[in-house]
PDB file of N, CA and C in Angstrom:
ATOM      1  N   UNK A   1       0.821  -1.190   0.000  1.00  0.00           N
ATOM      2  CA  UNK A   1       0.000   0.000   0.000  1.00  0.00           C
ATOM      3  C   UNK A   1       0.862   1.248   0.000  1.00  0.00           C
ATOM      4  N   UNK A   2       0.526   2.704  -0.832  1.00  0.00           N
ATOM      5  CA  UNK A   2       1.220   3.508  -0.789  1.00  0.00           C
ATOM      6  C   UNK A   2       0.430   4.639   0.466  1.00  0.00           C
ATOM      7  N   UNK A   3       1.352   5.675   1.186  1.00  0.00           N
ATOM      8  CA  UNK A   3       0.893   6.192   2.050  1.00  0.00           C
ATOM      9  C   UNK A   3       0.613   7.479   0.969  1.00  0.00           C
ATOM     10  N   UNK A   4      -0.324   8.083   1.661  1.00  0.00           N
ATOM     11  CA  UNK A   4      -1.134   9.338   0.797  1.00  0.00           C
ATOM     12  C   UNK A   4      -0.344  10.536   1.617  1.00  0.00           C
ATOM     13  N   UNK A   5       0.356  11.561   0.946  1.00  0.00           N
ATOM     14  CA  UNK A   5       0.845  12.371   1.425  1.00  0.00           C
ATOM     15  C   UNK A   5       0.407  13.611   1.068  1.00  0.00           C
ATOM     16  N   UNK A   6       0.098  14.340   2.044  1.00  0.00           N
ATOM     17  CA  UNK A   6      -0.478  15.724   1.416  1.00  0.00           C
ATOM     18  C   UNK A   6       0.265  16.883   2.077  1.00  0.00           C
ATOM     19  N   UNK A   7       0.259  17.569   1.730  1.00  0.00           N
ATOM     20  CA  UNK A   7       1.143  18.910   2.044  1.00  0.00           C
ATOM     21  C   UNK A   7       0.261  20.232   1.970  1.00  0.00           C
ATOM     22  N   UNK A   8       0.496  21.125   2.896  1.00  0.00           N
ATOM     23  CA  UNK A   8      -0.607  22.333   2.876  1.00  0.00           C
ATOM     24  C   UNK A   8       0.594  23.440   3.501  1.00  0.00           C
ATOM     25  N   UNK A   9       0.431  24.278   2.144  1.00  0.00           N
ATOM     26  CA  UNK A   9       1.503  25.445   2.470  1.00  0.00           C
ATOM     27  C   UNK A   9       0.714  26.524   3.677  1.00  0.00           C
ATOM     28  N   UNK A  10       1.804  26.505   4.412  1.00  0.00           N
ATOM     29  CA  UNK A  10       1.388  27.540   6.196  1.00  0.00           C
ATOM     30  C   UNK A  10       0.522  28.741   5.959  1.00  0.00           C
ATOM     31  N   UNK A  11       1.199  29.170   4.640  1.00  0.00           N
ATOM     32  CA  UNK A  11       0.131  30.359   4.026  1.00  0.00           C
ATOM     33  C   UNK A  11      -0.704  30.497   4.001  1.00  0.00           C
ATOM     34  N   UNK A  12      -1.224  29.204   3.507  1.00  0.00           N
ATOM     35  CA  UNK A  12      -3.226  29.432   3.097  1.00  0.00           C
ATOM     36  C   UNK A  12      -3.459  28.785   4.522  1.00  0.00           C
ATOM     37  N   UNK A  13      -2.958  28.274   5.388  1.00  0.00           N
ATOM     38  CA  UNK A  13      -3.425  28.087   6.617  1.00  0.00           C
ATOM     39  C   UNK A  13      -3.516  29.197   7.379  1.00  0.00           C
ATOM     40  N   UNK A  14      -5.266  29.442   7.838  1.00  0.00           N
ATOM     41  CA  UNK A  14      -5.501  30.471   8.601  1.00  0.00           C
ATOM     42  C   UNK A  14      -5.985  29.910  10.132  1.00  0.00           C
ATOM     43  N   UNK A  15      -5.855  29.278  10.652  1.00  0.00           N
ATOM     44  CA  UNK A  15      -6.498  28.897  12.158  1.00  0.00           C
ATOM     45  C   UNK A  15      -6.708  29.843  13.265  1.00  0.00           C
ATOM     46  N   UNK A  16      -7.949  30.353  13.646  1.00  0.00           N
ATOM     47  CA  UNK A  16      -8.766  31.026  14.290  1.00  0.00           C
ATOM     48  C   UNK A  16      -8.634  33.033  13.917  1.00  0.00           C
ATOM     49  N   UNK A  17      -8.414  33.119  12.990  1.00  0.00           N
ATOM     50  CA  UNK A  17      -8.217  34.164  12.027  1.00  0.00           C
ATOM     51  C   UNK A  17      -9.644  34.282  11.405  1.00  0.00           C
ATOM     52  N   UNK A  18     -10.794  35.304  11.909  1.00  0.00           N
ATOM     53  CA  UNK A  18     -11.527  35.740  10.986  1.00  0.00           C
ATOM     54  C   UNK A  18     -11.248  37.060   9.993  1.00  0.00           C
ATOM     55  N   UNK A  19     -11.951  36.266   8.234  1.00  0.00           N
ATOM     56  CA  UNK A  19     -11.119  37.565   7.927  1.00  0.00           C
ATOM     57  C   UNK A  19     -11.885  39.175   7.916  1.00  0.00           C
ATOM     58  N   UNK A  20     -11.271  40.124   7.828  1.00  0.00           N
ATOM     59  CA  UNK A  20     -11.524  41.498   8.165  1.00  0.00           C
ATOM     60  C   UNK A  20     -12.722  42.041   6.811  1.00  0.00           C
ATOM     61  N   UNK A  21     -13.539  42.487   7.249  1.00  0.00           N
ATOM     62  CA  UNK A  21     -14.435  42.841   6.469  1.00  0.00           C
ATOM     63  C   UNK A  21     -14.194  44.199   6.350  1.00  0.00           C
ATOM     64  N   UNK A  22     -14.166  44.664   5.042  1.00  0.00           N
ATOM     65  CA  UNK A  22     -13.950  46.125   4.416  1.00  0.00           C
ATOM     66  C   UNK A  22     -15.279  46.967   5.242  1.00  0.00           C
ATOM     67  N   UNK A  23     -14.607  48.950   5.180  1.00  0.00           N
ATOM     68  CA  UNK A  23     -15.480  49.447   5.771  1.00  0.00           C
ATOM     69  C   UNK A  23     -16.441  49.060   4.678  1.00  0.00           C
ATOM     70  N   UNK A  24     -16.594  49.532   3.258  1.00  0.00           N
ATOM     71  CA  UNK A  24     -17.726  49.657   2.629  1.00  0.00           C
ATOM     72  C   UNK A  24     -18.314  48.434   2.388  1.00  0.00           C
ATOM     73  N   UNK A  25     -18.274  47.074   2.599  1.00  0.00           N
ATOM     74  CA  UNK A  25     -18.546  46.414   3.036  1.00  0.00           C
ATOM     75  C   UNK A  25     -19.586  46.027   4.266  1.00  0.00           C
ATOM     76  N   UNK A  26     -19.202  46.746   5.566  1.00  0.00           N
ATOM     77  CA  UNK A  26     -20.074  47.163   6.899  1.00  0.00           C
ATOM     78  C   UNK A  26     -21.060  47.923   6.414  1.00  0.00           C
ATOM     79  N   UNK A  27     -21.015  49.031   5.595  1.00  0.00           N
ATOM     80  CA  UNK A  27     -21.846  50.257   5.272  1.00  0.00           C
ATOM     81  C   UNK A  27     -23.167  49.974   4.506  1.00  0.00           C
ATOM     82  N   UNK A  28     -22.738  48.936   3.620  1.00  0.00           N
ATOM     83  CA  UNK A  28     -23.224  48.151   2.712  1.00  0.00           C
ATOM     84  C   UNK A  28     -24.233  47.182   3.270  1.00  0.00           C
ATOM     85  N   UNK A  29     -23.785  46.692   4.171  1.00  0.00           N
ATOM     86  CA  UNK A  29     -24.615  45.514   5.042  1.00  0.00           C
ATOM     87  C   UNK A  29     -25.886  46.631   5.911  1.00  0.00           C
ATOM     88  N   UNK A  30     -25.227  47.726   6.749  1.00  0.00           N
ATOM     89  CA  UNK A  30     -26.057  48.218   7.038  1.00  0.00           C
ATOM     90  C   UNK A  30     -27.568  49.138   6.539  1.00  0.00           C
ATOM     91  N   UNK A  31     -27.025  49.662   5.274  1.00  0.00           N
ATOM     92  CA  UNK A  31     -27.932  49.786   4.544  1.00  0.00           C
ATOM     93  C   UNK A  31     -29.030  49.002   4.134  1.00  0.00           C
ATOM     94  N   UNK A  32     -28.599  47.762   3.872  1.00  0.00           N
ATOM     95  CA  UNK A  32     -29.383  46.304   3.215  1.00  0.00           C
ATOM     96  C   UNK A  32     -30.321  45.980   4.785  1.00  0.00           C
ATOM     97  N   UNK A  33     -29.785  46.387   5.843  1.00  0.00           N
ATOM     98  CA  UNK A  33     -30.712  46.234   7.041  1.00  0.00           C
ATOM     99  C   UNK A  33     -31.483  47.214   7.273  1.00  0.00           C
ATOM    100  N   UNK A  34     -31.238  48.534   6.890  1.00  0.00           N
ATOM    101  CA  UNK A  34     -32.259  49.859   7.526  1.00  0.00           C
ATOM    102  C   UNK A  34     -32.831  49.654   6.024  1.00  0.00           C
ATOM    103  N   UNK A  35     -32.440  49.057   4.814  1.00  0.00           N
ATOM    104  CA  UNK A  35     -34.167  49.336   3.521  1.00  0.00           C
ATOM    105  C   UNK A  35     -34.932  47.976   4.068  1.00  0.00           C
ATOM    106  N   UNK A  36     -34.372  47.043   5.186  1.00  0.00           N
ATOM    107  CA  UNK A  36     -35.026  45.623   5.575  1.00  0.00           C
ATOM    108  C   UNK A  36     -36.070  46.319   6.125  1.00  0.00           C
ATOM    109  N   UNK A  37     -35.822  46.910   7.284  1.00  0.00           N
ATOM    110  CA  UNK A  37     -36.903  47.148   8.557  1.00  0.00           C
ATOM    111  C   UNK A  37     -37.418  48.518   8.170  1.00  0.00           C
ATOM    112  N   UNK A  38     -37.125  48.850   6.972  1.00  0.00           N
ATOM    113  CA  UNK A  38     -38.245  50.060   6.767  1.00  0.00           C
ATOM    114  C   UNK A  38     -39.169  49.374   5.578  1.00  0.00           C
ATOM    115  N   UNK A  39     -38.757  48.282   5.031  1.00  0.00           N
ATOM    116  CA  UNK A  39     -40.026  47.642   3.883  1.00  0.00           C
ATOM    117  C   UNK A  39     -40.733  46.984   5.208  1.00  0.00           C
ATOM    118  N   UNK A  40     -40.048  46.228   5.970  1.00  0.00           N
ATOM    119  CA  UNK A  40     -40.884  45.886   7.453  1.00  0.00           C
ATOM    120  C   UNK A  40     -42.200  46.846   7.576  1.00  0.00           C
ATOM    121  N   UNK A  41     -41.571  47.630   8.292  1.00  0.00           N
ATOM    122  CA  UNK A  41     -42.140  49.091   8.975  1.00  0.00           C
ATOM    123  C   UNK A  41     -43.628  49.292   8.048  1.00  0.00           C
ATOM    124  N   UNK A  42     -43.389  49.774   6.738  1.00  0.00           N
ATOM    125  CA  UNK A  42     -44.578  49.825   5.315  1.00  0.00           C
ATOM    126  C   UNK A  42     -45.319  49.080   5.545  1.00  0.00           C
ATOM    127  N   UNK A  43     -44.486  47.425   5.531  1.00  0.00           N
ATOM    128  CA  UNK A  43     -45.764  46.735   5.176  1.00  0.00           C
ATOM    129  C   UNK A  43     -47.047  46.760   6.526  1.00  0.00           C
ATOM    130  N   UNK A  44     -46.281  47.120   7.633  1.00  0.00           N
ATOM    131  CA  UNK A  44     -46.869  46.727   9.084  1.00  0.00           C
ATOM    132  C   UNK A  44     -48.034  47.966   9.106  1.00  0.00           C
ATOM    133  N   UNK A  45     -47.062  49.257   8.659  1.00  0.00           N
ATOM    134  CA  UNK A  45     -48.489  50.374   8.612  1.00  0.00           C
ATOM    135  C   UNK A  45     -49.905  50.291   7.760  1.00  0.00           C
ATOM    136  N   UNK A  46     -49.438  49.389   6.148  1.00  0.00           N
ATOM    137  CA  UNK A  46     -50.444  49.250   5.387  1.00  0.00           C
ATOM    138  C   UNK A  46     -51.379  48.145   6.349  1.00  0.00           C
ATOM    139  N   UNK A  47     -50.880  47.432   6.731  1.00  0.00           N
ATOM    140  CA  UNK A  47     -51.611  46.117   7.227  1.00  0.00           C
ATOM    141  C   UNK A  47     -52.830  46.921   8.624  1.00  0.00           C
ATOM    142  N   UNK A  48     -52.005  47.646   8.920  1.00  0.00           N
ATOM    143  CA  UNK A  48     -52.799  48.790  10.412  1.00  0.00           C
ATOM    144  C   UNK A  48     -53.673  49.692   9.577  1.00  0.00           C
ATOM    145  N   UNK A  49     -53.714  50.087   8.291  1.00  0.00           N
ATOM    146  CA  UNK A  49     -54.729  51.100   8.000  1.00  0.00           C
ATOM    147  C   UNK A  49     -56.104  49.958   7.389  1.00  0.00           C
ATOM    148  N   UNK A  50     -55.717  48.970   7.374  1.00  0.00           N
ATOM    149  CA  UNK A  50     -56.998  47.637   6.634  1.00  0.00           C
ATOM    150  C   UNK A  50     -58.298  48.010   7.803  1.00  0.00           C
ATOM    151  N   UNK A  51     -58.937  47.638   7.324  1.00  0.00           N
ATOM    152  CA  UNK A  51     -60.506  47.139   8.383  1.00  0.00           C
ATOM    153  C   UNK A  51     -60.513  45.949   8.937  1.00  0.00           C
ATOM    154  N   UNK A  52     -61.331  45.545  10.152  1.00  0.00           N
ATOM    155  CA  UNK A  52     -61.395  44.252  10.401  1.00  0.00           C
ATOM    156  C   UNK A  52     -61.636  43.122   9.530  1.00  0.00           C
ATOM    157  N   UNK A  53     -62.886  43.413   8.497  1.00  0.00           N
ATOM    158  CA  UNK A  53     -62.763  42.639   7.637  1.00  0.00           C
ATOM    159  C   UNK A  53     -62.116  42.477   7.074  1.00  0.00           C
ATOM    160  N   UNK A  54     -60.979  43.207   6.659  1.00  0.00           N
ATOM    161  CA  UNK A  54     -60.252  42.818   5.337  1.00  0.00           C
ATOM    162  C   UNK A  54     -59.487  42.482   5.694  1.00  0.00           C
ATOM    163  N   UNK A  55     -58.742  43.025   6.994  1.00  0.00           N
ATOM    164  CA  UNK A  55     -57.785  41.609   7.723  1.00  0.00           C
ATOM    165  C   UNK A  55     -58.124  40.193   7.784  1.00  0.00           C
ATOM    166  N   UNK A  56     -59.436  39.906   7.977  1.00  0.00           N
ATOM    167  CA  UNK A  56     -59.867  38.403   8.283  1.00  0.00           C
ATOM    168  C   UNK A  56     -60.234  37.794   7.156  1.00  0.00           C
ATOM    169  N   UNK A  57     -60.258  38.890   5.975  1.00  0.00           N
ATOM    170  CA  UNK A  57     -60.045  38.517   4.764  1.00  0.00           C
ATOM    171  C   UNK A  57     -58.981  37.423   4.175  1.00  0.00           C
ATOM    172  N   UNK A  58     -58.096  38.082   4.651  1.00  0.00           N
ATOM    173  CA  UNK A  58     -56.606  37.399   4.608  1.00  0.00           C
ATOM    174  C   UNK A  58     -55.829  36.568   5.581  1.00  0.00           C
ATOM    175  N   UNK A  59     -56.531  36.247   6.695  1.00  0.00           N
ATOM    176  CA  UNK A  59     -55.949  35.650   7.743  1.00  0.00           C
ATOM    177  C   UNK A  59     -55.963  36.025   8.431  1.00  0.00           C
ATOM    178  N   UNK A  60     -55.583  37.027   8.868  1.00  0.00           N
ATOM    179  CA  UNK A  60     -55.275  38.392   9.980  1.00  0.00           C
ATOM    180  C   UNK A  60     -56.249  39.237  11.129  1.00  0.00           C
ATOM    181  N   UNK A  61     -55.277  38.675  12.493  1.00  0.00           N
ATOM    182  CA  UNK A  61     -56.185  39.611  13.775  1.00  0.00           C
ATOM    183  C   UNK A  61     -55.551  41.050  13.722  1.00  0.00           C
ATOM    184  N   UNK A  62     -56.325  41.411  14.359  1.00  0.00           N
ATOM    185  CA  UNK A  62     -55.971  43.110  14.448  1.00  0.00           C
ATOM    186  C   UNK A  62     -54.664  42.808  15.391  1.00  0.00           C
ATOM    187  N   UNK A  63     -54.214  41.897  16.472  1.00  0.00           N
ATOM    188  CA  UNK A  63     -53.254  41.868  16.867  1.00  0.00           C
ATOM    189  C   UNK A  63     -52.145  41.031  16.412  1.00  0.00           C
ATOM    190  N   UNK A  64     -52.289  40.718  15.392  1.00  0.00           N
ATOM    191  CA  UNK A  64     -51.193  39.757  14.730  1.00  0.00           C
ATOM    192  C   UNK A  64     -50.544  40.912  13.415  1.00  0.00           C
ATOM    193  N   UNK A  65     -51.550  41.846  13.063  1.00  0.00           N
ATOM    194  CA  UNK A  65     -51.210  42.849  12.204  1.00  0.00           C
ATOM    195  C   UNK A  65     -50.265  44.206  12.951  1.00  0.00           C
ATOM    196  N   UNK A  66     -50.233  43.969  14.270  1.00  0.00           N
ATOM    197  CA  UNK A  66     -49.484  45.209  14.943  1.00  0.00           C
ATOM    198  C   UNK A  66     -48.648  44.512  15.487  1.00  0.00           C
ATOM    199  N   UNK A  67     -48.018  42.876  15.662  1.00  0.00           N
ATOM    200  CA  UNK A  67     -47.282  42.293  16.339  1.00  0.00           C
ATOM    201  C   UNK A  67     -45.830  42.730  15.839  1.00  0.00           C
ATOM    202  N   UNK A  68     -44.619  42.237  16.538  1.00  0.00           N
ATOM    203  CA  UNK A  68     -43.617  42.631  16.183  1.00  0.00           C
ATOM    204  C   UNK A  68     -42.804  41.081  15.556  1.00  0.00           C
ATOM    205  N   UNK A  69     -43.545  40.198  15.567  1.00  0.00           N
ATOM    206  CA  UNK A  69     -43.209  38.522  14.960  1.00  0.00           C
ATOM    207  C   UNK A  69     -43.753  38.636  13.892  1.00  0.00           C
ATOM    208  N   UNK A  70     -43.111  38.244  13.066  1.00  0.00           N
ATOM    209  CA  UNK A  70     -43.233  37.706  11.990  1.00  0.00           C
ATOM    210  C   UNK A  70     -44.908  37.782  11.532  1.00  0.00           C
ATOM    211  N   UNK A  71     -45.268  38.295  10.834  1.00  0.00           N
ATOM    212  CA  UNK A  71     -47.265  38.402  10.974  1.00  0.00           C
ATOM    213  C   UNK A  71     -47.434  37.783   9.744  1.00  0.00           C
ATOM    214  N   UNK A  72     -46.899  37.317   9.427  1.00  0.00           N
ATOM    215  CA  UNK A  72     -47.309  35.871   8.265  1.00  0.00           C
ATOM    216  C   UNK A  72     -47.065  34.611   8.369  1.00  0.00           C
ATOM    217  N   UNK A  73     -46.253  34.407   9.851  1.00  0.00           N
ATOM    218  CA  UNK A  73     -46.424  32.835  10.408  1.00  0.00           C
ATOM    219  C   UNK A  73     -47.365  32.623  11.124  1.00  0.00           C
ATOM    220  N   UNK A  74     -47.507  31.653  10.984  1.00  0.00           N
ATOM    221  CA  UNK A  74     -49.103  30.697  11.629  1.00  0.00           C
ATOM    222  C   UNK A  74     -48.530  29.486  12.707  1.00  0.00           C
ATOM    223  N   UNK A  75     -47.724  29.795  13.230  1.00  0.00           N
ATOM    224  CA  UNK A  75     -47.072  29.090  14.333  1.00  0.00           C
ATOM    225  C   UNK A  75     -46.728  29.940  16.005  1.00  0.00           C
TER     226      UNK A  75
END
């Protein structure tokens, strides 16, 4: 039997090294989170200007439409 030899240059070895994320990178991420929770925010106000009926139209209690969970899970 031949032994399997492998070799791994020290270089590309990074062990417990996370790597550094660029500023515009951070800036970038944060943005992609404040247009998240303001399409959030929209949809939560449209859902608050509905009527009772037309919430229960669609599924929806008047308190599942002002909740801060998820208001389209059914769990």
């Amino acid at each position: 039997m031949q032994s399997l030899s492998i070799t791994i240059s020290s270089a590309r070895i990074r062990v417990g090294l996370k790597p550094r994320r660029r500023p515009l990178s951070v800036i970038a991420a944060v943005a992609r989170l404040l247009m998240h929770k303001m399409a959030e925010r929209r949809n939560r106000n449209a859902l608050l200007e509905l009527s009772d009926d037309q919430l229960k139209d669609i599924g929806l209690s008047r308190g599942q439409a002002g909740s801060d969970v998820h208001v389209y899970s059914r769990y």
